[in-house]
N, C-alpha and C. Protein backbone atom coordinates (compact mmCIF):
# COMPACT_ATOMS: atom_id res chain seq x y z
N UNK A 1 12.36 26.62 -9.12
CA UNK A 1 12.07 26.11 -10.46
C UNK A 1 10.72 26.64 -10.96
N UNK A 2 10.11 27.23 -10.14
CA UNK A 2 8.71 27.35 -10.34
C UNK A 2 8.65 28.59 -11.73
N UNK A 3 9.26 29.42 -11.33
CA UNK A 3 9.59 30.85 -12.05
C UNK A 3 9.90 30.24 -13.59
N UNK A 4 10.53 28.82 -13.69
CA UNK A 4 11.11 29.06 -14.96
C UNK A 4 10.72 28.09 -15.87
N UNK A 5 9.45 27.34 -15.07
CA UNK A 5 7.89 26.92 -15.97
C UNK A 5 7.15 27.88 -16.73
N UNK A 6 7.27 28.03 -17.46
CA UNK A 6 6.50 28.95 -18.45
C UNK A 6 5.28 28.17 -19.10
N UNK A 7 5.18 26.99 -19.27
CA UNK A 7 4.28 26.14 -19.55
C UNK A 7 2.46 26.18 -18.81
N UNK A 8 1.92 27.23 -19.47
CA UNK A 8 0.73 27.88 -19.04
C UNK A 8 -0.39 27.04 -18.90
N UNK A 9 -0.24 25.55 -19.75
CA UNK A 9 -1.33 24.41 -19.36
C UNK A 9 -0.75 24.15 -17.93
N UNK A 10 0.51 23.56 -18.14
CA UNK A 10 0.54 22.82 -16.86
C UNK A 10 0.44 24.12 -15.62
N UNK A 11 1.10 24.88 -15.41
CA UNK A 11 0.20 26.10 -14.54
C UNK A 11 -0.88 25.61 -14.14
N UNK A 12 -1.55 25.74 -14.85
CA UNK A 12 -3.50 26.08 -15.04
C UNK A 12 -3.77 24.87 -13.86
N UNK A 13 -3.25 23.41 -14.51
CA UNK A 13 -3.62 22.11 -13.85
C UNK A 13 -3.02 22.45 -12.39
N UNK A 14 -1.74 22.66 -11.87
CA UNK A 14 -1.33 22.79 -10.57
C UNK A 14 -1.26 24.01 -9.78
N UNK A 15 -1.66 24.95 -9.84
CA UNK A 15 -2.20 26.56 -9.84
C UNK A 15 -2.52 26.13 -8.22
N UNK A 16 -3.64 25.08 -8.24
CA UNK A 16 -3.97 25.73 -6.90
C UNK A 16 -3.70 24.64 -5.79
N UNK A 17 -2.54 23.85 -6.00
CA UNK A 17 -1.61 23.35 -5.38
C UNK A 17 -0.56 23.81 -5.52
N UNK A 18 0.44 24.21 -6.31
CA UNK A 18 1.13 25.18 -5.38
C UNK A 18 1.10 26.52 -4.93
N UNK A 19 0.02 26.95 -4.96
CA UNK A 19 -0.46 28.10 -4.01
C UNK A 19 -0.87 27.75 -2.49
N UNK A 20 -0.61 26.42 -2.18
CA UNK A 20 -1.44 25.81 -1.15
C UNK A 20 -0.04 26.08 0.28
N UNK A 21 -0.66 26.81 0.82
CA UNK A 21 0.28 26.97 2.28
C UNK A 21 0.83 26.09 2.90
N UNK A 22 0.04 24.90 2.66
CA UNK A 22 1.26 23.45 3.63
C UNK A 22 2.16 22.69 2.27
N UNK A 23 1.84 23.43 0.91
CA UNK A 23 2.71 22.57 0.17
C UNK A 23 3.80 23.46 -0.08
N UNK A 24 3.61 25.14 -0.25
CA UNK A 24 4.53 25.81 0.13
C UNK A 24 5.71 25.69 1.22
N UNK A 25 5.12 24.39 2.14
CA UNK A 25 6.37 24.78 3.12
C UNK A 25 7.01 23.95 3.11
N UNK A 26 7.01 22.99 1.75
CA UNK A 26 8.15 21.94 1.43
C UNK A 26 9.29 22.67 0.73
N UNK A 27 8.75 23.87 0.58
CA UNK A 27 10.35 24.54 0.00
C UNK A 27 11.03 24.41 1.30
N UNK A 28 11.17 24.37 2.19
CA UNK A 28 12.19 24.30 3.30
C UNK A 28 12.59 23.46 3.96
N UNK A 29 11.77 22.41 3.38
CA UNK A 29 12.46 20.71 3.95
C UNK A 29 13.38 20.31 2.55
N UNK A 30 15.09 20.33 3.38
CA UNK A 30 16.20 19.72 2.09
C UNK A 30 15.13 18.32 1.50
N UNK A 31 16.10 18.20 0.40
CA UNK A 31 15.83 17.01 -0.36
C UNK A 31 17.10 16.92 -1.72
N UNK A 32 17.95 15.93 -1.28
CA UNK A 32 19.25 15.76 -1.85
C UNK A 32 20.08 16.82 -1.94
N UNK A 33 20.23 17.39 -2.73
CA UNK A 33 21.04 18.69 -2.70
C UNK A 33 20.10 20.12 -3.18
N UNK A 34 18.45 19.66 -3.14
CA UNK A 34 17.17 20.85 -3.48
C UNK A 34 16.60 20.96 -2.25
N UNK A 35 15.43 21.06 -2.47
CA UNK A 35 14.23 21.11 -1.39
C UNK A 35 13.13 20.30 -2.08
N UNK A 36 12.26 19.55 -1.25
CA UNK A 36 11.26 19.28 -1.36
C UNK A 36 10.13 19.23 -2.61
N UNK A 37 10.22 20.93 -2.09
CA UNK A 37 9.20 21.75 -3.47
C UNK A 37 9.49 21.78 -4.64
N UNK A 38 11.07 22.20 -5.18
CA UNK A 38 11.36 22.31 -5.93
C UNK A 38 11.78 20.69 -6.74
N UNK A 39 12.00 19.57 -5.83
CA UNK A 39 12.09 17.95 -6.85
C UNK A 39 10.76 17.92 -6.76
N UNK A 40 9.82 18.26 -5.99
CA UNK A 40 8.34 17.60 -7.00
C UNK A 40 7.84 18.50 -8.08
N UNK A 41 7.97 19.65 -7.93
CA UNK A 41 7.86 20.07 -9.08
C UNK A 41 8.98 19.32 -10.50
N UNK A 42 9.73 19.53 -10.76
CA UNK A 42 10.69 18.59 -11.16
C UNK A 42 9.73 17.47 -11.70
N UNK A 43 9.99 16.46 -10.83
CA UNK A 43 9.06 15.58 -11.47
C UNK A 43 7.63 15.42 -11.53
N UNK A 44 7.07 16.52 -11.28
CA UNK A 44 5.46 16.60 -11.76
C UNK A 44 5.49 17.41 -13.06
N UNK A 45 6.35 18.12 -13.74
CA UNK A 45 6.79 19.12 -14.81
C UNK A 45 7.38 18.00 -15.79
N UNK A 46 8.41 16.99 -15.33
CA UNK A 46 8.94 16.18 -16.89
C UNK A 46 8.00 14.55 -16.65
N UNK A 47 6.97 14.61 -15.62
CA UNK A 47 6.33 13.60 -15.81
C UNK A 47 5.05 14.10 -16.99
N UNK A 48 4.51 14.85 -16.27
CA UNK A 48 3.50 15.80 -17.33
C UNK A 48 3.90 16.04 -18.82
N UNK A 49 5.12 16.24 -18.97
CA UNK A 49 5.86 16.23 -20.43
C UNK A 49 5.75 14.97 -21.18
N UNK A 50 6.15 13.66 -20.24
CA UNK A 50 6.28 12.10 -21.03
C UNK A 50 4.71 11.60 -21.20
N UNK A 51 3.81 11.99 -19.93
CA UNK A 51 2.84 11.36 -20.06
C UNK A 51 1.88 12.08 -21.94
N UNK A 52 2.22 13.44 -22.06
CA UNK A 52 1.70 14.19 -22.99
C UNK A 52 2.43 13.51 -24.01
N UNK A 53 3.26 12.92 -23.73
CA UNK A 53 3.96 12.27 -25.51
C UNK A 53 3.33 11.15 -25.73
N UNK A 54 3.26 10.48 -24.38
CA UNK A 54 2.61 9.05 -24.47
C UNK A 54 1.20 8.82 -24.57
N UNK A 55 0.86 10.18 -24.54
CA UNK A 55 -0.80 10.00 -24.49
C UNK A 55 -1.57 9.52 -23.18
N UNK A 56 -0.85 9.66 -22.26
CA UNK A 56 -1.68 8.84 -20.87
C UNK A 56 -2.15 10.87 -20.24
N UNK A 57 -2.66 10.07 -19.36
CA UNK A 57 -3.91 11.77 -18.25
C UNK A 57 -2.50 12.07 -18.05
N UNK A 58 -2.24 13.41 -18.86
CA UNK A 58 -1.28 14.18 -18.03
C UNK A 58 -1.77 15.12 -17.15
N UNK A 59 -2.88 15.13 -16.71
CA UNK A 59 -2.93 15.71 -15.54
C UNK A 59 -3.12 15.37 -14.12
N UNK A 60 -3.12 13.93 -14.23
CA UNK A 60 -3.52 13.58 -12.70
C UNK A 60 -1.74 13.53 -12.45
N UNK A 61 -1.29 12.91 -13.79
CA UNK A 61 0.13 12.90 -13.35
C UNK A 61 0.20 14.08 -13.05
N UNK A 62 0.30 15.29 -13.31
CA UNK A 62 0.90 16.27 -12.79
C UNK A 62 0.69 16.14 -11.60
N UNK A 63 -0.34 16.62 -11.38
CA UNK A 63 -0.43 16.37 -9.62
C UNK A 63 -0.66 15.63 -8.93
N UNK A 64 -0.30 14.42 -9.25
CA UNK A 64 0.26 13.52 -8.23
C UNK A 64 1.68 13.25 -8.61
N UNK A 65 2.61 14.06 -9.09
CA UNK A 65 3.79 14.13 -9.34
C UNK A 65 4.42 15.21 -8.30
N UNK A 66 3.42 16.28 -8.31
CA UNK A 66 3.87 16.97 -6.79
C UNK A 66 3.71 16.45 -5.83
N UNK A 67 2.75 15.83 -5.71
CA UNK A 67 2.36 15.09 -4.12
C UNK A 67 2.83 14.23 -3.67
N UNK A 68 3.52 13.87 -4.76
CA UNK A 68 3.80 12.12 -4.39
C UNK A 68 5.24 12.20 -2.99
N UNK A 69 5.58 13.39 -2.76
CA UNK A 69 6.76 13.91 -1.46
C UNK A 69 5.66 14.27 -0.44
N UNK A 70 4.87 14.27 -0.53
CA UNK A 70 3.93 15.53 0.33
C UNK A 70 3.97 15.25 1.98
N UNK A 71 4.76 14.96 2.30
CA UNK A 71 5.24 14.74 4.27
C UNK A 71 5.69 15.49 4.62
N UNK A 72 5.88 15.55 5.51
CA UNK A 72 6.58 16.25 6.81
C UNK A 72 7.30 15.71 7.48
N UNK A 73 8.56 15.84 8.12
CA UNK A 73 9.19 15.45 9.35
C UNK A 73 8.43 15.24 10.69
N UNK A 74 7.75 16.33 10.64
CA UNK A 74 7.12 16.31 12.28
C UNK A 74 6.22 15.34 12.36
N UNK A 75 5.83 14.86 11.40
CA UNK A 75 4.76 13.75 11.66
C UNK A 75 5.31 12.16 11.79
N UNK A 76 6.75 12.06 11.90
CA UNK A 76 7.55 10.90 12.57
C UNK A 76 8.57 11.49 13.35
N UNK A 77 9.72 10.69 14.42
CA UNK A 77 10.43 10.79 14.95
C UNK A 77 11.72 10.42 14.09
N UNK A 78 12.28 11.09 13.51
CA UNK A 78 13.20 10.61 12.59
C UNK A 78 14.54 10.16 12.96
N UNK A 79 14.71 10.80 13.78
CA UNK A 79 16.12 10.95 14.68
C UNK A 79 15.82 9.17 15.97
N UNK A 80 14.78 9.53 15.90
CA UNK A 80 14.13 7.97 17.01
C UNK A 80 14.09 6.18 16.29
N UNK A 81 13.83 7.21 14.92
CA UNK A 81 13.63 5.55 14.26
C UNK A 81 15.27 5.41 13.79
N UNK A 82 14.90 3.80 13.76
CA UNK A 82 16.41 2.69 13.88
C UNK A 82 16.28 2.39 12.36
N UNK A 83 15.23 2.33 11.46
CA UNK A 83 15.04 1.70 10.22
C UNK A 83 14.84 2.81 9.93
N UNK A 84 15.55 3.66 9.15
CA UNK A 84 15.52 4.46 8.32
C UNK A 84 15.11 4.41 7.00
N UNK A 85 15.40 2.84 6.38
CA UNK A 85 15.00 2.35 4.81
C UNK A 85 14.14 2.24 5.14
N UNK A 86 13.36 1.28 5.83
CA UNK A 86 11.95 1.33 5.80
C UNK A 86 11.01 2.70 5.92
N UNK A 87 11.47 3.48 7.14
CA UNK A 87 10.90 4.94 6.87
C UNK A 87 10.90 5.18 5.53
N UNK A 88 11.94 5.25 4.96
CA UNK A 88 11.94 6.24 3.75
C UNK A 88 11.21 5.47 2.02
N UNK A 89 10.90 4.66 2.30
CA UNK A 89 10.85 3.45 1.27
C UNK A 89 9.01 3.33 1.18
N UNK A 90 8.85 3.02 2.84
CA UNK A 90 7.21 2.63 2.94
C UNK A 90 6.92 3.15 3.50
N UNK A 91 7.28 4.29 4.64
CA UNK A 91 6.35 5.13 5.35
C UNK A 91 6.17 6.54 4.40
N UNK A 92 6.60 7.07 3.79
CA UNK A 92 6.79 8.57 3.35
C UNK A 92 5.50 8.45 2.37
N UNK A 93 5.21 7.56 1.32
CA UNK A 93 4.25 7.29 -0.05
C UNK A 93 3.11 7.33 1.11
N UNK A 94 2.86 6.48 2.27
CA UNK A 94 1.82 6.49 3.26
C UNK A 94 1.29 7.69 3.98
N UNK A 95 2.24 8.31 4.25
CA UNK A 95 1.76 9.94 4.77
C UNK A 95 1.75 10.82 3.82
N UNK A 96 2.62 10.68 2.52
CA UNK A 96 2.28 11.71 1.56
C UNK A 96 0.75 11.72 0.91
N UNK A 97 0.55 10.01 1.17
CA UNK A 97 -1.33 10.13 0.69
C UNK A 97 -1.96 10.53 1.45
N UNK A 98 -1.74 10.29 2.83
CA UNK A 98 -2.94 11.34 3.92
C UNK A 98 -2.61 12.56 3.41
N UNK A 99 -1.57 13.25 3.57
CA UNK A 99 -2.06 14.29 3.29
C UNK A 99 -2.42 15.08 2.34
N UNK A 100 -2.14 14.56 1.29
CA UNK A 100 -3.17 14.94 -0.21
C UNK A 100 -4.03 14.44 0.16
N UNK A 101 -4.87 13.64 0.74
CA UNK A 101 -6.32 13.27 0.93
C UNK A 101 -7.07 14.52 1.47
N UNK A 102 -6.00 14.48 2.83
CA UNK A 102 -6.49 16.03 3.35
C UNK A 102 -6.96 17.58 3.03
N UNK A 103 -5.81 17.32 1.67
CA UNK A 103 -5.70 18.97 1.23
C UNK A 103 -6.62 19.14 0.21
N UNK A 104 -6.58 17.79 -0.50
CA UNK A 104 -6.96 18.02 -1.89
C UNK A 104 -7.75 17.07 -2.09
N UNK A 105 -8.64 16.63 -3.52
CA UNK A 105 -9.53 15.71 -3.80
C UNK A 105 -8.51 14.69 -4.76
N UNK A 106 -8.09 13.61 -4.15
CA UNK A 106 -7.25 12.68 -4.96
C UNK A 106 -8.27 11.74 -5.73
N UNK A 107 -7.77 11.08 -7.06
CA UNK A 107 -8.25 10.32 -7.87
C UNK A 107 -7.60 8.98 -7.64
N UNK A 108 -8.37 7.87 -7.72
CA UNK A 108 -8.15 6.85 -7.65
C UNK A 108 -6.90 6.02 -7.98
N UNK A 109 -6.44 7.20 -9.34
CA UNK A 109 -4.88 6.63 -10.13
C UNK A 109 -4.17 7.35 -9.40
N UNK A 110 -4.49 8.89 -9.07
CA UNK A 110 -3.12 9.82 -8.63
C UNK A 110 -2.59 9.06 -6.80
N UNK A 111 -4.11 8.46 -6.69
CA UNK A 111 -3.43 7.34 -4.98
C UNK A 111 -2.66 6.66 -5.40
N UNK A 112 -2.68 5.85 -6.74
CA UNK A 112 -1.76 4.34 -7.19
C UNK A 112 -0.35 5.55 -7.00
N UNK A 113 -0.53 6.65 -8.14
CA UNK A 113 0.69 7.19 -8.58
C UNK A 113 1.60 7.29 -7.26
N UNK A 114 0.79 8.12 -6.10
CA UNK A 114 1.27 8.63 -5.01
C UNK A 114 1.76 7.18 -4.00
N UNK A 115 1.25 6.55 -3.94
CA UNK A 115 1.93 5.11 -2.87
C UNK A 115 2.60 4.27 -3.70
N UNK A 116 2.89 4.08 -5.14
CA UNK A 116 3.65 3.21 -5.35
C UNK A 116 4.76 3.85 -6.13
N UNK A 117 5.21 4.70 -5.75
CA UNK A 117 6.27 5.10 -6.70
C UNK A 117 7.22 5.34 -6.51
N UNK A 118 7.80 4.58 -5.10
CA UNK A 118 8.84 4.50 -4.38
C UNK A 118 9.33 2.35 -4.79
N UNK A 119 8.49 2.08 -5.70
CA UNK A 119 8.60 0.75 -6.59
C UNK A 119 10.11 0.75 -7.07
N UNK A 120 10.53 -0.24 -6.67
CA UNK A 120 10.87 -1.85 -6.40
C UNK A 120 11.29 -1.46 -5.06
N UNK A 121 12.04 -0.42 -4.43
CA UNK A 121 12.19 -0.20 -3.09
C UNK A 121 10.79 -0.16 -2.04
N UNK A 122 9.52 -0.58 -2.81
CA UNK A 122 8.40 -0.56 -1.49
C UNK A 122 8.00 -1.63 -2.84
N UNK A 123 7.24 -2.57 -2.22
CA UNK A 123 6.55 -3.77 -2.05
C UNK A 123 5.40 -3.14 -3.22
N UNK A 124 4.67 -1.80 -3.20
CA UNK A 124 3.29 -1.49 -4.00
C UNK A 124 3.90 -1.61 -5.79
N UNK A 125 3.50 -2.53 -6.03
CA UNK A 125 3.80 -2.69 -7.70
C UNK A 125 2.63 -1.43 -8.27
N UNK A 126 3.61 -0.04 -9.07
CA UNK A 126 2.52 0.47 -10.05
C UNK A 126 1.22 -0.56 -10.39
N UNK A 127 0.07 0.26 -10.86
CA UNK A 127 -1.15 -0.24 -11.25
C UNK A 127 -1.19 0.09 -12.63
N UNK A 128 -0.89 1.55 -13.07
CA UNK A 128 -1.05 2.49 -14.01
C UNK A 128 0.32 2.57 -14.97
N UNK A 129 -0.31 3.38 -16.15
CA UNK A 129 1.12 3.61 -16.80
C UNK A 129 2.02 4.91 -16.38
N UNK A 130 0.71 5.63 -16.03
CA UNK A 130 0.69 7.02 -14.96
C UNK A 130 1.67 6.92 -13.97
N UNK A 131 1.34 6.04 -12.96
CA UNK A 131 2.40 5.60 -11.81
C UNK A 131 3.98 5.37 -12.24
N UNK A 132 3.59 4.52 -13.52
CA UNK A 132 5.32 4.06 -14.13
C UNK A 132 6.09 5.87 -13.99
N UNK A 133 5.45 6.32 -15.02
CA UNK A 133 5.76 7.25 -15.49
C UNK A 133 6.49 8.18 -14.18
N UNK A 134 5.70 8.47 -13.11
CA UNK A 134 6.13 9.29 -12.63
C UNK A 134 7.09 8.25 -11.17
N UNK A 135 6.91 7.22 -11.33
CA UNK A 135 7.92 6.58 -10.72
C UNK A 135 9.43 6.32 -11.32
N UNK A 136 9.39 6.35 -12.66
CA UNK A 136 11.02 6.18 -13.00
C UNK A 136 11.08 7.97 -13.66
N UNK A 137 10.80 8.84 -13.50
CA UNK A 137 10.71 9.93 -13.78
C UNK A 137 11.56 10.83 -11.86
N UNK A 138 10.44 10.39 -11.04
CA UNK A 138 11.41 10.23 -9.73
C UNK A 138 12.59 9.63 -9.24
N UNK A 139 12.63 8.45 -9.86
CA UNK A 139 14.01 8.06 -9.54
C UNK A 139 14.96 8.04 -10.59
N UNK A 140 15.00 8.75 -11.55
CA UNK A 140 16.27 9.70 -12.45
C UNK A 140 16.41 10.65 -11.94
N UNK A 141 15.32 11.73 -11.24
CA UNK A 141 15.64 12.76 -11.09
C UNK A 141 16.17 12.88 -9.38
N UNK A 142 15.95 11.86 -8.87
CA UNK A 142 16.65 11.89 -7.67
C UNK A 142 18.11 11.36 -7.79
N UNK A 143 18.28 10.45 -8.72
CA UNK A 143 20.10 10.20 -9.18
C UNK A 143 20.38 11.34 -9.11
N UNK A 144 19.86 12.30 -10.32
CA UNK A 144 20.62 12.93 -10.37
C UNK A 144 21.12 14.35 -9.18
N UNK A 145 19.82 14.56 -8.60
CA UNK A 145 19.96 15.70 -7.35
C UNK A 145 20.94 14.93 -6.54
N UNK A 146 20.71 13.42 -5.99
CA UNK A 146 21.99 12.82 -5.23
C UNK A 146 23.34 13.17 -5.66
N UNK A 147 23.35 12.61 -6.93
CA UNK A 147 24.74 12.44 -8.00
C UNK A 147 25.65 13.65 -7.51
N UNK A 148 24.86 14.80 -7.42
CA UNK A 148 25.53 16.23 -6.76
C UNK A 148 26.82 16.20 -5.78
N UNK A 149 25.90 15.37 -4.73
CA UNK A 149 26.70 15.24 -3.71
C UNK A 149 28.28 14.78 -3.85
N UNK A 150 28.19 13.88 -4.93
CA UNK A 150 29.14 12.70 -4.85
C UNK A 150 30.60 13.47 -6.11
N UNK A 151 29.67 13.88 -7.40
CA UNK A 151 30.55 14.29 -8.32
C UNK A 151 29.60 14.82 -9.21
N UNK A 152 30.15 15.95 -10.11
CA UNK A 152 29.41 16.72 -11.75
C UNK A 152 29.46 15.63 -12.38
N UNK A 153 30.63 14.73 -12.70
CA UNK A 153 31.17 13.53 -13.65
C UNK A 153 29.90 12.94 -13.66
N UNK A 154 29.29 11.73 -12.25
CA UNK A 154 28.10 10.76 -12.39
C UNK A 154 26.63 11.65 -12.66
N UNK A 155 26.54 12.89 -12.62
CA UNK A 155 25.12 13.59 -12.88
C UNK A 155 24.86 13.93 -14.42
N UNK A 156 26.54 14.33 -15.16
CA UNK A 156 26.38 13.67 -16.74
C UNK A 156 26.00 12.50 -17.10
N UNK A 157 26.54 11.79 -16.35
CA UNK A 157 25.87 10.34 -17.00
C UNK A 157 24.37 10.56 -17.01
N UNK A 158 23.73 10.26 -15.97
CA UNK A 158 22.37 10.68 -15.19
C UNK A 158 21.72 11.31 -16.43
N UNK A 159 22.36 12.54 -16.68
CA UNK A 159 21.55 13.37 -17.88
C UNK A 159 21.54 13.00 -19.01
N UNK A 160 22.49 12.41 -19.41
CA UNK A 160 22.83 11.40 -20.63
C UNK A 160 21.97 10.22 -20.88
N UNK A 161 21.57 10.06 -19.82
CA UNK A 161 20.51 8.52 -19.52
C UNK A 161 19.41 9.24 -20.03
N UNK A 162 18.55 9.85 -18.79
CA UNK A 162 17.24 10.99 -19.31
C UNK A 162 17.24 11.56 -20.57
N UNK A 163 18.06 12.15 -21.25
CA UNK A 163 17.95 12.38 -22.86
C UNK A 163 17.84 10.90 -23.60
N UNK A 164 18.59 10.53 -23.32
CA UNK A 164 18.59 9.03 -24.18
C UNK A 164 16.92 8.78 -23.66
N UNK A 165 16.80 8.80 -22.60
CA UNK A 165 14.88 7.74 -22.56
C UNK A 165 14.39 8.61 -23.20
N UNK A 166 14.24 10.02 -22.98
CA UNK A 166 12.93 11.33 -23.50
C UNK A 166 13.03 11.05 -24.93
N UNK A 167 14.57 10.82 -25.42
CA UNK A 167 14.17 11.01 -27.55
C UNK A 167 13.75 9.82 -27.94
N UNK A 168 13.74 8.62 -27.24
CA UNK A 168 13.27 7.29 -27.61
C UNK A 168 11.84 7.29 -27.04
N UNK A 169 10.89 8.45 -26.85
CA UNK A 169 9.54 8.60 -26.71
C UNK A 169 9.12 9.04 -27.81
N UNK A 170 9.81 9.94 -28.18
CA UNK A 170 9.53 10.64 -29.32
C UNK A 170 9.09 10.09 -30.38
């Protein structure tokens, strides 16, 4: 997806995160029927779009719209753990903030954005409008990468939904 951002602000803002060698190598961890790299971009690209309509920092959203996946497998036993919802719900927002802490200089909102935006499925209620944003911005766009799996039929709907919210910003 990266190639077919043409959008030279948002570039500018995430330039030197995804040039970053450990975020590069989320292109190769699946994620629904994509990878990794390519759904946070996704939703760091149409979060950055709503937040710019709405007038909120579209730039922390941006990048904490990439980050907000930013884990690894190797850093749990996945195949070992018995609670898988809980892994995926409350542990993933927890290691995706270490390691943006690690890589990068996080802002106080892009932490809210990044740990609670796995909301109402994890306990962290958004703080921000930022967080909203790129929390129901993630979970449309993961319907719809799921939706794949299942049928074309439920990923129209899906897209039908997302147009319907984006022109009622407008």
């Amino acid at each position: 997806m990266q190639n077919s951002i043409k959008d030279k602000e948002y570039l500018r803002i995430v330039k030197y995160i995804l040039e970053d060698k450990s975020f590069e190598k989320m292109s190769n961890i699946s994620h629904h029927c994509s990878n990794r790299y390519d759904h946070s971009l996704k939703v760091s690209y149409y979060s950055y779009k709503i937040a710019k309509l709405l007038r909120l920092n579209s730039e922390e959203v941006a990048r904490a719209g990439l980050l907000h996946d930013f884990y690894f497998e190797t850093t749990v036993d996945y195949k070992k753990t018995t609670n898988k919802v809980k892994l995926f719900t409350t542990e993933h927002p927890k290691q995706a903030l270490e390691n943006a802490k690690k890589r990068f200089t996080i802002s106080e909102k892009e932490e809210d954005i990044i740990i609670s935006h796995m909301f109402p499925f994890d306990f962290r209620l958004p703080k921000y409008m930022e967080s909203w944003v790129v929390n129901f911005t993630d979970t449309f766009i993961s319907i719809f990468e799921f939706s794949k799996k299942f049928s074309y039929k439920f990923s129209y709907v899906t897209n039908l939904y997302l147009i319907l919210i984006l022109n009622s910003l407008k």
